[in-house]
N, C-alpha and C. Protein backbone atom coordinates (compact mmCIF):
# COMPACT_ATOMS: atom_id res chain seq x y z
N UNK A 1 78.65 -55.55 148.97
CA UNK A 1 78.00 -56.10 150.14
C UNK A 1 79.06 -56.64 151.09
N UNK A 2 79.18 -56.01 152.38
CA UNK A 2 79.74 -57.01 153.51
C UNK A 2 79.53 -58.13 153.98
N UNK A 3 80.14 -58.91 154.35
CA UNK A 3 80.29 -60.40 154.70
C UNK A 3 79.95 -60.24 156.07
N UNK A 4 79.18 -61.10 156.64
CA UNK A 4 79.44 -60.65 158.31
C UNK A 4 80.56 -60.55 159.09
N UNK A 5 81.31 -61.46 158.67
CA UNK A 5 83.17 -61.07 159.53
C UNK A 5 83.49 -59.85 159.48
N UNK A 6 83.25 -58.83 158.40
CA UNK A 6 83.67 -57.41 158.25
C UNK A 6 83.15 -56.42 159.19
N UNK A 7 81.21 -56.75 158.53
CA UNK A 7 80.69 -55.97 159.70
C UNK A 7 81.09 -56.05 161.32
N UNK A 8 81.24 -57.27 161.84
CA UNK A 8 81.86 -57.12 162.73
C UNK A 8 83.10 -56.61 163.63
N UNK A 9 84.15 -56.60 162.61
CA UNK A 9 85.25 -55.98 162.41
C UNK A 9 85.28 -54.31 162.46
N UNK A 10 83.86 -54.54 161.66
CA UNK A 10 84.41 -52.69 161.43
C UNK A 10 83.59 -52.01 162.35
N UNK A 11 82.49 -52.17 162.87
CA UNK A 11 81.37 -51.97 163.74
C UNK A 11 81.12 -52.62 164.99
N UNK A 12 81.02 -53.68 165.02
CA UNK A 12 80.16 -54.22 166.29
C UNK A 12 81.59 -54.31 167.49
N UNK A 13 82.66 -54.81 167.23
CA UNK A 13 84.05 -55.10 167.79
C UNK A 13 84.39 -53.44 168.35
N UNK A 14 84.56 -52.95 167.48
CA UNK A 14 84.79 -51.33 167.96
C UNK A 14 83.92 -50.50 169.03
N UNK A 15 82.62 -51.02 168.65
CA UNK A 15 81.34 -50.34 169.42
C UNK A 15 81.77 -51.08 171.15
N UNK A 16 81.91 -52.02 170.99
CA UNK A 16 82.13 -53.22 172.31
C UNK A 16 83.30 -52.84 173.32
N UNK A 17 84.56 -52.41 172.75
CA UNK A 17 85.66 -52.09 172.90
C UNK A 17 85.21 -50.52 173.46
N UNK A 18 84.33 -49.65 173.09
CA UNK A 18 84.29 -48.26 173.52
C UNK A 18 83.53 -48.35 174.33
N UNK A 19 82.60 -49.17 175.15
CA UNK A 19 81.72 -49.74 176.13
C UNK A 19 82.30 -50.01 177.23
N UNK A 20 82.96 -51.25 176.96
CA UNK A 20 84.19 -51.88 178.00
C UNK A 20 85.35 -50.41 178.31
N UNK A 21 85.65 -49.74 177.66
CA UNK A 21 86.79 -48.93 177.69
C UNK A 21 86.61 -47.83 178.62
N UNK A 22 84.91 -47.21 178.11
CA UNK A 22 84.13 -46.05 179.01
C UNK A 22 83.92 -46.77 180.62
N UNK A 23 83.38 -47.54 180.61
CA UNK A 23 83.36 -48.17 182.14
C UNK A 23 84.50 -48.75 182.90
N UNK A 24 85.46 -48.81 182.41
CA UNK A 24 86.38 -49.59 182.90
C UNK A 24 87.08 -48.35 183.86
N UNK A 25 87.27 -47.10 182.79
CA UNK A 25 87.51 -45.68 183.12
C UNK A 25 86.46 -45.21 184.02
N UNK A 26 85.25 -45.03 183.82
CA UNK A 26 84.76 -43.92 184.69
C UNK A 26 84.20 -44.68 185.93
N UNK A 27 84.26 -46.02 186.11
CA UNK A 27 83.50 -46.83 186.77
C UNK A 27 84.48 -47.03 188.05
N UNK A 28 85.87 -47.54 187.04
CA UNK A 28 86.62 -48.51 187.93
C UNK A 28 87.94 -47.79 188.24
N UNK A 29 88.34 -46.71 187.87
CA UNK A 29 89.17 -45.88 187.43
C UNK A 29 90.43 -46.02 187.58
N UNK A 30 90.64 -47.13 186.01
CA UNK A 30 91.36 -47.59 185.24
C UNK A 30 92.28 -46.73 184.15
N UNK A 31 93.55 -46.46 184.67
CA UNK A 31 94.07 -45.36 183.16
C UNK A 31 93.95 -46.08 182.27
N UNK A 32 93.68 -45.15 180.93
CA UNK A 32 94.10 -45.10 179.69
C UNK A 32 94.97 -46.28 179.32
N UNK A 33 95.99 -46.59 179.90
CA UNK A 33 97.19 -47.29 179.46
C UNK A 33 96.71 -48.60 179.76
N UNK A 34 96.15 -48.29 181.20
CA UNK A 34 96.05 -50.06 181.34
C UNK A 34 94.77 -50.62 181.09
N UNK A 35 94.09 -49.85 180.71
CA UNK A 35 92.99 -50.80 179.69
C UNK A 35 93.05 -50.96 178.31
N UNK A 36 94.11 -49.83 177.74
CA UNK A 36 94.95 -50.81 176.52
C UNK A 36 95.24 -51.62 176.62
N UNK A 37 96.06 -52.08 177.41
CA UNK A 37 96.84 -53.56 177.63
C UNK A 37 95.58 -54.45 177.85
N UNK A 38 94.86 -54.18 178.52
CA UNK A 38 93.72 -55.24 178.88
C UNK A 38 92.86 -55.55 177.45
N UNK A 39 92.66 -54.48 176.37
CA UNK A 39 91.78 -54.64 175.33
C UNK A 39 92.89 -55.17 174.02
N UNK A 40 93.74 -54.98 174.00
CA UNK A 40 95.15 -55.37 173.26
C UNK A 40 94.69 -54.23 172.06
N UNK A 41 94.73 -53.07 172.52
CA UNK A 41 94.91 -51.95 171.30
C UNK A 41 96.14 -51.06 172.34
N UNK A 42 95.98 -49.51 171.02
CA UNK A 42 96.49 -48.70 171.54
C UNK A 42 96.06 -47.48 172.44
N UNK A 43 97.08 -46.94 173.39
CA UNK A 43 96.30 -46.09 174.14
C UNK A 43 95.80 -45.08 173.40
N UNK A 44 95.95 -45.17 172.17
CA UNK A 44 95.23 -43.81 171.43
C UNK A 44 93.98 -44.38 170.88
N UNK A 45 94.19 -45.35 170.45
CA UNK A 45 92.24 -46.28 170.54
C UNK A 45 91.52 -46.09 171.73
N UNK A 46 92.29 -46.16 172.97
CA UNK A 46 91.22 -46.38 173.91
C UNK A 46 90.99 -44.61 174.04
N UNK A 47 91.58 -43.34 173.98
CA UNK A 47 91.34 -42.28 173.99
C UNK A 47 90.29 -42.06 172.68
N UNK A 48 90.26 -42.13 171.77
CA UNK A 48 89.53 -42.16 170.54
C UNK A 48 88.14 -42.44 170.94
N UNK A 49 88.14 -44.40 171.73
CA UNK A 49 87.09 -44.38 172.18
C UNK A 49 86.12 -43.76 173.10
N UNK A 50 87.22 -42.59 173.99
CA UNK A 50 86.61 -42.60 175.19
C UNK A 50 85.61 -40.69 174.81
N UNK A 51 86.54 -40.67 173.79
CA UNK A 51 86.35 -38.90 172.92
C UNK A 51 84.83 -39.47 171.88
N UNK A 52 84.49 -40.45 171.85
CA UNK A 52 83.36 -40.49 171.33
C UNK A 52 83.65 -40.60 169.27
N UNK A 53 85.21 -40.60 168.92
CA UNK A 53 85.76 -40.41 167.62
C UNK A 53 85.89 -41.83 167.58
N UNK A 54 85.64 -42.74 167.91
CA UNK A 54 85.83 -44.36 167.66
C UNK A 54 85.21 -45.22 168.59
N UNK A 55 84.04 -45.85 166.83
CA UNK A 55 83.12 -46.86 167.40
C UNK A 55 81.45 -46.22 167.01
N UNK A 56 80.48 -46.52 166.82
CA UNK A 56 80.01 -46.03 165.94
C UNK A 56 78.93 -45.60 167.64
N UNK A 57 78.40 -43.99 168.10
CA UNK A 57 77.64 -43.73 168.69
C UNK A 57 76.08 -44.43 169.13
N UNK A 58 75.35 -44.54 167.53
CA UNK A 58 73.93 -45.22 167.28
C UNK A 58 74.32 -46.46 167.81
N UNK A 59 75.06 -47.23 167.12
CA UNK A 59 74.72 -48.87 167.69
C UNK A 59 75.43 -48.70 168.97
N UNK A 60 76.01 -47.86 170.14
CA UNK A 60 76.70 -48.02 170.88
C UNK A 60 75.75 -47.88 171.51
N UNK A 61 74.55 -47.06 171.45
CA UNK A 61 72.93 -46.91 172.35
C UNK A 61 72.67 -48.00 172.01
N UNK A 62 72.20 -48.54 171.13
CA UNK A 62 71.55 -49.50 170.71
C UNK A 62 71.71 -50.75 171.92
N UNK A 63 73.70 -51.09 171.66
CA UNK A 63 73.96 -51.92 172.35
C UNK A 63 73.69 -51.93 173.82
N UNK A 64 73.63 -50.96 174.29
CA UNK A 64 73.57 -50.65 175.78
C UNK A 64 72.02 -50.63 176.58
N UNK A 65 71.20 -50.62 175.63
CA UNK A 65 70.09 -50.73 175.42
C UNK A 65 69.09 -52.66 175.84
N UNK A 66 70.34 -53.23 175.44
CA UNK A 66 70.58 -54.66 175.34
C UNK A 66 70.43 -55.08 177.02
N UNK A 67 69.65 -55.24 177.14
CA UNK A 67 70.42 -56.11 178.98
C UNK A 67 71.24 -56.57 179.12
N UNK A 68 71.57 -57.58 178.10
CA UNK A 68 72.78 -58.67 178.42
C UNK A 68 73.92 -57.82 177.91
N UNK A 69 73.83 -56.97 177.31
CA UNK A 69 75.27 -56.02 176.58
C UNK A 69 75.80 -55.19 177.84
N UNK A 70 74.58 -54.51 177.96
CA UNK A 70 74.79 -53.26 179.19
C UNK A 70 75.01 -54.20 180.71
């Protein structure tokens, strides 16, 4: 069983990060690089995120779904 610190860690943090990452890009049009620096990962996280390979899809609807998220 996961602890909630994990789940968050492994799911909800990642999902959040590919949210912020997609809009920051297609919205504000922000490279790659410098919304790494802004999220404190790597630019290959924020590509990962933006390829749909990092961060979990379902709860990423879910979240967006949210008023206060989206």
């Amino acid at each position: 069983m996961l602890l909630p610190a994990e789940i968050e860690t492994k799911t909800l943090i990642p999902a959040l990060r590919a949210i912020l990452a997609k809009r920051l890009i297609e919205e504000h049009s922000i490279r790659e690089e410098e919304v790494s620096k802004l999220l404190g990962v790597t630019q290959a996280a924020i590509s990962n995120y933006i390829r749909g390979t990092r961060g979990d899809p379902i709860l990423i609807t879910k979240l967006l779904a949210v008023k206060e998220v989206a």
